[in-house]
N, C-alpha and C. Protein backbone atom coordinates (compact mmCIF):
# COMPACT_ATOMS: atom_id res chain seq x y z
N UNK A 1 0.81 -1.19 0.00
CA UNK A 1 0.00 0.00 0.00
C UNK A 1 0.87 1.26 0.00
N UNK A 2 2.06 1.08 0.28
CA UNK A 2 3.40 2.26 -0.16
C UNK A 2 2.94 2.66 -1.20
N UNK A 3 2.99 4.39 -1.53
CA UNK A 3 2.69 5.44 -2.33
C UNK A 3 1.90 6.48 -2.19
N UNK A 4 1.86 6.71 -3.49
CA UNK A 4 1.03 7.83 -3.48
C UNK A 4 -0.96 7.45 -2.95
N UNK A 5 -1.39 6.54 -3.04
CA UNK A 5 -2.54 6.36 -2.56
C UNK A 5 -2.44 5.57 -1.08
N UNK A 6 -1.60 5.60 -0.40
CA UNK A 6 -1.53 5.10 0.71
C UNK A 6 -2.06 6.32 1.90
N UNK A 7 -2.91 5.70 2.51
CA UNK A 7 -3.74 6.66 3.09
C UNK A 7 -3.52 6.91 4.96
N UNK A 8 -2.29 6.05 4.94
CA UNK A 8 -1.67 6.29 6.55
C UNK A 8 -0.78 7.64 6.73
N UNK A 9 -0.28 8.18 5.95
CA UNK A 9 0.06 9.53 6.53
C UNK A 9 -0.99 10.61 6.64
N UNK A 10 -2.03 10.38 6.09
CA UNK A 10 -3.48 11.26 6.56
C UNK A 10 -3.92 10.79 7.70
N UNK A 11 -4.18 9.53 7.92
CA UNK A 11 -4.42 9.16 9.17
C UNK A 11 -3.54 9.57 10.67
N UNK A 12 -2.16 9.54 10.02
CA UNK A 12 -1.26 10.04 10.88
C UNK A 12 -1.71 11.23 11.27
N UNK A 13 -1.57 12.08 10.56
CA UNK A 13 -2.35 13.32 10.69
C UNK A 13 -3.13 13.83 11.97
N UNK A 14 -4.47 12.91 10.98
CA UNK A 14 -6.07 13.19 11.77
C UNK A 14 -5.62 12.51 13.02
N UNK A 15 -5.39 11.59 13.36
CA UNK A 15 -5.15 11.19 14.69
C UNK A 15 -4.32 12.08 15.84
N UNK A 16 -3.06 12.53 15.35
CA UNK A 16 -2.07 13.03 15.70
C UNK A 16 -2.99 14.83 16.13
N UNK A 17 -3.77 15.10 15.67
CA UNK A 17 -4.45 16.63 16.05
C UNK A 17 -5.38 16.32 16.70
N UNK A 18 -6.52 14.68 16.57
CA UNK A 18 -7.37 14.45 17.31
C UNK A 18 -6.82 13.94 18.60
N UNK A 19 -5.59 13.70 19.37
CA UNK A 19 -5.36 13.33 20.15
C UNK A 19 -4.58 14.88 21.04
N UNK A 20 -4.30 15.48 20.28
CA UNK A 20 -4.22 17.36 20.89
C UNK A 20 -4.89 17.73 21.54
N UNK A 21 -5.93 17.32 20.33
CA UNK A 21 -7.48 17.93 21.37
C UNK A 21 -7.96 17.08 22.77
N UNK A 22 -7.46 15.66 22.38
CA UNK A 22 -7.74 14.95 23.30
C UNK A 22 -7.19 15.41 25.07
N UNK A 23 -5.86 15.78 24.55
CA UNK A 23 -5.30 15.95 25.85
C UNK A 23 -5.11 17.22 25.90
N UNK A 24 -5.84 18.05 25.20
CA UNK A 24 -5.09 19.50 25.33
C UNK A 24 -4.55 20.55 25.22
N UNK A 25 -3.29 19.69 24.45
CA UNK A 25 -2.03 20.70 24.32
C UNK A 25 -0.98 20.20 22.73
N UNK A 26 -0.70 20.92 22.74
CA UNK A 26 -0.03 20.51 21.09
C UNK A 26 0.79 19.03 21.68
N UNK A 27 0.99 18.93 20.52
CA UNK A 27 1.50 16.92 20.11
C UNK A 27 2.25 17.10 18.68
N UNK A 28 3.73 17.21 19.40
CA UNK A 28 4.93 17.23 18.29
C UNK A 28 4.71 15.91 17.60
N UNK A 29 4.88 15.69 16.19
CA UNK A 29 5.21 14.84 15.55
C UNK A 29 6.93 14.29 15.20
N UNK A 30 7.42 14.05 16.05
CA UNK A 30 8.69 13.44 15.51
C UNK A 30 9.62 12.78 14.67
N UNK A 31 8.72 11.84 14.52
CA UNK A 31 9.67 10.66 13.86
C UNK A 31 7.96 9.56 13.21
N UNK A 32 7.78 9.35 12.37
CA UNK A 32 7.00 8.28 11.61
C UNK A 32 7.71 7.13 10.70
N UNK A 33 7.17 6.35 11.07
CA UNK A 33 7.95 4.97 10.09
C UNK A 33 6.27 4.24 9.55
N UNK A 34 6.57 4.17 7.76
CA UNK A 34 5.52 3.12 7.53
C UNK A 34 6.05 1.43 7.83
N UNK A 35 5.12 0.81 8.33
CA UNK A 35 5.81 -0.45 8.24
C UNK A 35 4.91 -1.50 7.53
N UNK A 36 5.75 -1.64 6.50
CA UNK A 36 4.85 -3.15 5.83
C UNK A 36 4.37 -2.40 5.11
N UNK A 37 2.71 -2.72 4.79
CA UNK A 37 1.60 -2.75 4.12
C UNK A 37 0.54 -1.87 4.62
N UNK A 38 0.39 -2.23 6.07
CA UNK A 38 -0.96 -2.11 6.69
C UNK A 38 -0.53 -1.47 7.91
N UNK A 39 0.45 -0.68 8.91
CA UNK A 39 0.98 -0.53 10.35
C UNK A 39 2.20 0.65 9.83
N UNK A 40 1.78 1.28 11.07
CA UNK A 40 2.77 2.64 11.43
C UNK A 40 2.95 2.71 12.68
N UNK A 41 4.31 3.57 12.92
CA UNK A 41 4.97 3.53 14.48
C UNK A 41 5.31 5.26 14.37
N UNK A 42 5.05 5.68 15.22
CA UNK A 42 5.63 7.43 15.39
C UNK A 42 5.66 7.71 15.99
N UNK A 43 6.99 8.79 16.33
CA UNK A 43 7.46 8.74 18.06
C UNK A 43 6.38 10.49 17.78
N UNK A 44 6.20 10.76 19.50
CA UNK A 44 5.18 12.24 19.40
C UNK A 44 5.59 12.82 20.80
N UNK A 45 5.48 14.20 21.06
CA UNK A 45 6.07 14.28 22.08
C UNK A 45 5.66 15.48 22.82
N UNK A 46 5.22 16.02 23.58
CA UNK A 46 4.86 17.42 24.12
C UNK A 46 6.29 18.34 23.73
N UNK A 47 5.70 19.52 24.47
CA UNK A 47 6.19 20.70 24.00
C UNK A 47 7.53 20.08 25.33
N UNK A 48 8.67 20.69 24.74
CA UNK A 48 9.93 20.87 26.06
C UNK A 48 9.68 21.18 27.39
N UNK A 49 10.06 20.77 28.62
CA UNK A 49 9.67 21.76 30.03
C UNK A 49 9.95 22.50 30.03
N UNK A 50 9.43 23.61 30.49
CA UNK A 50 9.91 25.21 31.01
C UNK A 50 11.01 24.93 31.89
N UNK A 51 11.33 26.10 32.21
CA UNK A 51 12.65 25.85 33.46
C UNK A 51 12.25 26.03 34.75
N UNK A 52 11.11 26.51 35.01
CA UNK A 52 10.54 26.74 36.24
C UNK A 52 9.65 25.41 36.81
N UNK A 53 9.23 25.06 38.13
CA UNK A 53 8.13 24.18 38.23
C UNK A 53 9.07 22.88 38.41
N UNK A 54 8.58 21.63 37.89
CA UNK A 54 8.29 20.49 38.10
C UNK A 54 8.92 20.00 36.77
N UNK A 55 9.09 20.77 35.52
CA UNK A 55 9.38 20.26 34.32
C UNK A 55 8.81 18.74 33.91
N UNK A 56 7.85 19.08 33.62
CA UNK A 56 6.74 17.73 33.04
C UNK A 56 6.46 17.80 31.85
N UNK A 57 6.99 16.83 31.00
CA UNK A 57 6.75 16.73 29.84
C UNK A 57 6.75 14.74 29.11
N UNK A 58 6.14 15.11 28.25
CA UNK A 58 5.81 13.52 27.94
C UNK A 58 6.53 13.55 26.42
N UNK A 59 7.10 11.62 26.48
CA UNK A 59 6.91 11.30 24.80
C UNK A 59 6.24 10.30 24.50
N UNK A 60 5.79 9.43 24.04
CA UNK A 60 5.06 8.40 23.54
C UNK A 60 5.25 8.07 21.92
N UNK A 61 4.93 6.67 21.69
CA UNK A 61 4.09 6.23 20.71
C UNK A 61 3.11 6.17 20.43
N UNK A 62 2.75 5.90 18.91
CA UNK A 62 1.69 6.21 18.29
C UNK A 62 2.06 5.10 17.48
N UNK A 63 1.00 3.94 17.26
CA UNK A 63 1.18 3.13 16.54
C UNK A 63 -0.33 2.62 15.88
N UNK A 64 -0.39 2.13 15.14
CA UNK A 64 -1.07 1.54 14.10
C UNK A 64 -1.05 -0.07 13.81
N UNK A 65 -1.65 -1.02 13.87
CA UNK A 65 -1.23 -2.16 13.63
C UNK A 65 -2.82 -2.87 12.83
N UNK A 66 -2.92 -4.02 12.14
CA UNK A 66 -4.55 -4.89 12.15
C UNK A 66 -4.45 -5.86 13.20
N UNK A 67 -5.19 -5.91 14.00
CA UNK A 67 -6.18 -6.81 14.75
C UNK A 67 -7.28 -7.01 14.01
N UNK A 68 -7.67 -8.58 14.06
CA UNK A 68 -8.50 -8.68 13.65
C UNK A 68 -8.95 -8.69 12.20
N UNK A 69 -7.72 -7.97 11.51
CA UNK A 69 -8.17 -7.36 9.84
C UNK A 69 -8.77 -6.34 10.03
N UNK A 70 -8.65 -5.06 11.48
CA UNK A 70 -9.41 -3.99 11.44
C UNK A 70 -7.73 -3.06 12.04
N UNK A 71 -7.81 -2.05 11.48
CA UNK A 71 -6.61 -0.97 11.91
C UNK A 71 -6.98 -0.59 13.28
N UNK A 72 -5.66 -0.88 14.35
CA UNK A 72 -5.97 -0.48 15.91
C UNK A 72 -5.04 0.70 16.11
N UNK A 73 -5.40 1.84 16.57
CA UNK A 73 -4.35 3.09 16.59
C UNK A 73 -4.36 3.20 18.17
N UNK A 74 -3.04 3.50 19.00
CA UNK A 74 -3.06 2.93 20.50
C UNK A 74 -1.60 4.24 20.78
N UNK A 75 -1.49 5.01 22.10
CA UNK A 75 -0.30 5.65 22.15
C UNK A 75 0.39 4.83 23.44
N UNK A 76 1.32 4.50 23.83
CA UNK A 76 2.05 4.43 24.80
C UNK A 76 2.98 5.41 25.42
N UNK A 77 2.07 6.30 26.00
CA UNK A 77 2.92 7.95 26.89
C UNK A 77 4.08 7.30 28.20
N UNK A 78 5.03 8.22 28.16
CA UNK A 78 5.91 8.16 28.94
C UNK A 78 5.98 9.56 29.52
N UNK A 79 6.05 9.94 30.88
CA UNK A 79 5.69 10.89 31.86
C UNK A 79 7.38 11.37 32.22
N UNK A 80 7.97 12.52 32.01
CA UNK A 80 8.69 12.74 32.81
C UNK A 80 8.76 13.99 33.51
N UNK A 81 9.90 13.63 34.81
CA UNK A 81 9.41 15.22 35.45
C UNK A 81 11.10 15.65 35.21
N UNK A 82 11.78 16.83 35.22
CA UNK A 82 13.16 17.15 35.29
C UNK A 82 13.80 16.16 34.21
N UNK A 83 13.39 15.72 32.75
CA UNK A 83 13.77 14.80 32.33
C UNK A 83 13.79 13.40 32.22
N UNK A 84 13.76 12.78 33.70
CA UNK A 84 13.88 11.81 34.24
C UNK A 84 12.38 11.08 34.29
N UNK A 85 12.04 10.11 33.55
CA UNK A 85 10.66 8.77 33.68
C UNK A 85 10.17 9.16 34.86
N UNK A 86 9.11 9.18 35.08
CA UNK A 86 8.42 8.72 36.24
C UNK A 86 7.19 7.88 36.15
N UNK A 87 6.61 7.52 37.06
CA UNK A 87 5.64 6.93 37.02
C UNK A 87 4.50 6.48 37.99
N UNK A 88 3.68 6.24 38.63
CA UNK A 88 3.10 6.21 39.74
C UNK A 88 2.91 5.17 40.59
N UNK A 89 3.09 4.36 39.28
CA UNK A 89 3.40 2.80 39.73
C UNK A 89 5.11 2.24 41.03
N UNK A 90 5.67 3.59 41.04
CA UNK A 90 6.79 3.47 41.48
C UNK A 90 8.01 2.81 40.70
N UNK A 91 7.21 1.87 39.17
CA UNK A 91 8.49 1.42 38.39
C UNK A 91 8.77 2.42 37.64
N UNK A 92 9.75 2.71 36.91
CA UNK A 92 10.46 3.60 35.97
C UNK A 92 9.75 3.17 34.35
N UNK A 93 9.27 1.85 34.62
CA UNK A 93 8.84 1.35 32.77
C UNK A 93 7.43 1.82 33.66
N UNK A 94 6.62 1.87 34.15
CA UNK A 94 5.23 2.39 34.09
C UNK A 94 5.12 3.28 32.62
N UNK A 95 3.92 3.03 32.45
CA UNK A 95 3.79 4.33 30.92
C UNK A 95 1.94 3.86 30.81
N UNK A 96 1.64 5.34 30.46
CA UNK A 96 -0.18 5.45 29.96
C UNK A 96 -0.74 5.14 28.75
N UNK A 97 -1.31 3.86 28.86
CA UNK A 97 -1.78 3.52 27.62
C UNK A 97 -3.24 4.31 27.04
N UNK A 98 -3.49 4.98 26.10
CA UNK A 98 -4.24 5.62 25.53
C UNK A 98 -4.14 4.75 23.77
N UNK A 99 -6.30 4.69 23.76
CA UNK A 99 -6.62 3.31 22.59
C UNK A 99 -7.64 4.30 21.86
N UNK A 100 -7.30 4.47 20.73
CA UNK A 100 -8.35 4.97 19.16
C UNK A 100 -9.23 3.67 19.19
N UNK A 101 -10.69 4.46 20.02
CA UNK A 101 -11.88 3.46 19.79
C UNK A 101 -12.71 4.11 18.75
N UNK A 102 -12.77 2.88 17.56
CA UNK A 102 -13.30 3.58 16.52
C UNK A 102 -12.64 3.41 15.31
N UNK A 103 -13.28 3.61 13.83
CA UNK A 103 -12.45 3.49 12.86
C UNK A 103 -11.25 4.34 12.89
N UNK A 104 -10.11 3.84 12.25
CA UNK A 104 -8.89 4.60 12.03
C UNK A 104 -9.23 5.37 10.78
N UNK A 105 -9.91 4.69 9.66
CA UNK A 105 -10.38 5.16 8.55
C UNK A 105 -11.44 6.28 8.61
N UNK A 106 -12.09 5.98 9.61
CA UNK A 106 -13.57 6.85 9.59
C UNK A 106 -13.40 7.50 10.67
N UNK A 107 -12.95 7.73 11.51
CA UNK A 107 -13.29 8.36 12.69
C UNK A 107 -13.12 7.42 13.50
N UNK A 108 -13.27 8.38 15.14
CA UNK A 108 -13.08 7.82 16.49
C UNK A 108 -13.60 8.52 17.78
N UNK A 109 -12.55 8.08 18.32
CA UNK A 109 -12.13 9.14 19.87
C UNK A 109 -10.92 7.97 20.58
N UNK A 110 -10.33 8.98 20.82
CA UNK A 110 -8.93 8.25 21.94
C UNK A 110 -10.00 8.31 23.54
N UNK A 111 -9.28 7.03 24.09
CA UNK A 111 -10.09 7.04 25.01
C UNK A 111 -8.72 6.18 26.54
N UNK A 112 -8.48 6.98 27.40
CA UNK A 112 -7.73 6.51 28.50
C UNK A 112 -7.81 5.07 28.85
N UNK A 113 -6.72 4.32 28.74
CA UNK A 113 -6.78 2.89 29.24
C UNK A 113 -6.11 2.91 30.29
N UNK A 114 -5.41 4.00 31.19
CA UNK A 114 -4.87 4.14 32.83
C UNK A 114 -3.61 3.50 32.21
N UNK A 115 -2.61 3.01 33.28
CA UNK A 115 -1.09 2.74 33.59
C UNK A 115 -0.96 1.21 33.31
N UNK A 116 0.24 1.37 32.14
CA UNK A 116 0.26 -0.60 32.57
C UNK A 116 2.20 -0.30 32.56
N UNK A 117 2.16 -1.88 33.19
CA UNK A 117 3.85 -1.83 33.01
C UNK A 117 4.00 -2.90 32.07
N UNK A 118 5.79 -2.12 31.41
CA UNK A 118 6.37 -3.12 30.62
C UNK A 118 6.87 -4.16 30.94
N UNK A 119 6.32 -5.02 30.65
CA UNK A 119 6.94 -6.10 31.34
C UNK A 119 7.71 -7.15 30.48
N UNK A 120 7.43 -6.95 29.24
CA UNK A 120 8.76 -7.21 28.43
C UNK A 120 10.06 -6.34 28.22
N UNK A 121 10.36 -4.96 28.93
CA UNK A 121 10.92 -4.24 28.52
C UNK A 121 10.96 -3.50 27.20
N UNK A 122 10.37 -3.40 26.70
CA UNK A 122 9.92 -2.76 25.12
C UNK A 122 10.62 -1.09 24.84
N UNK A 123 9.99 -0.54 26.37
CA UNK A 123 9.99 0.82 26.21
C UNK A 123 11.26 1.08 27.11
N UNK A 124 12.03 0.21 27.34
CA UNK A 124 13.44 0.31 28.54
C UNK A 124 14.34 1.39 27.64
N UNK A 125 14.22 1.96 26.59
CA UNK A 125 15.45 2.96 25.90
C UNK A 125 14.55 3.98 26.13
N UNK A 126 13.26 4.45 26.55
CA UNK A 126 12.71 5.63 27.01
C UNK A 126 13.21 6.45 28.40
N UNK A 127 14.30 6.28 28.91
CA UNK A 127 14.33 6.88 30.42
C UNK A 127 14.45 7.96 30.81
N UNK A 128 14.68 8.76 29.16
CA UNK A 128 15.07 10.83 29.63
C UNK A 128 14.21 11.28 28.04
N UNK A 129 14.21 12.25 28.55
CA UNK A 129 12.92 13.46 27.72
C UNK A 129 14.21 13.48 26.51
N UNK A 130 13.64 13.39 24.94
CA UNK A 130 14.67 13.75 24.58
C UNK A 130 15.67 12.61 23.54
N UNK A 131 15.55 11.95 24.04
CA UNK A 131 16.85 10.36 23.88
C UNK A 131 16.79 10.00 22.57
């Protein structure tokens, strides 16, 4: 599905502004990779911390995959404060899973799935704002 009628960098897009709104606040686009046929991975990231405060800022994924034979769009946020992971869970891999319920094609809404941990280590090269 590589080309010009491949319709995942629009989706990238619409998702990537509908999840702004979701939380808020602008949502840097970083880094996108198509993969395959049918699945995308893109790193996304809040705005930098200020220098004052608590310095809280997040990065996450944004991925795309089929389940099912239906496109699942899902972010995995990473929380940091002063740079440094945090998490509430007290582990350092804690991270907020947020799930696109709804077509990827047609529409949606992102919708909070709360804290899970890695427990394969997946996200272990996430530990500073930035990396």
């Amino acid at each position: 599905m590589n080309g010009e009628n491949d319709p995942r960098p629009l989706w990238i897009a619409r998702l990537t502004k509908e999840l702004s709104e979701f939380l808020g606040e602008p949502v840097e686009l970083v880094d996108q990779r198509l993969n395959g046929d049918d699945a995308f991975s893109c790193l996304i990231r809040s705005e930098p911390p200020r220098s004052d405060g608590p310095q809280v800022c997040w990065e996450g994924i944004l991925g795309m995959e089929p389940i099912s034979d239906e496109p699942y769009a899902s972010v995995s946020m990473f929380l940091y404060s002063r740079g440094v992971r945090v998490s509430p869970t007290g582990e350092s891999s804690g991270y907020l899973e947020i799930a696109y319920v709804g077509s990827v094609k047609d529409g949606g809404q992102w919708v909070d799935r709360g804290w899970a941990e890695d427990e394969w280590d997946e996200f272990a090269s996430y530990e500073s704002y930035g990396d």
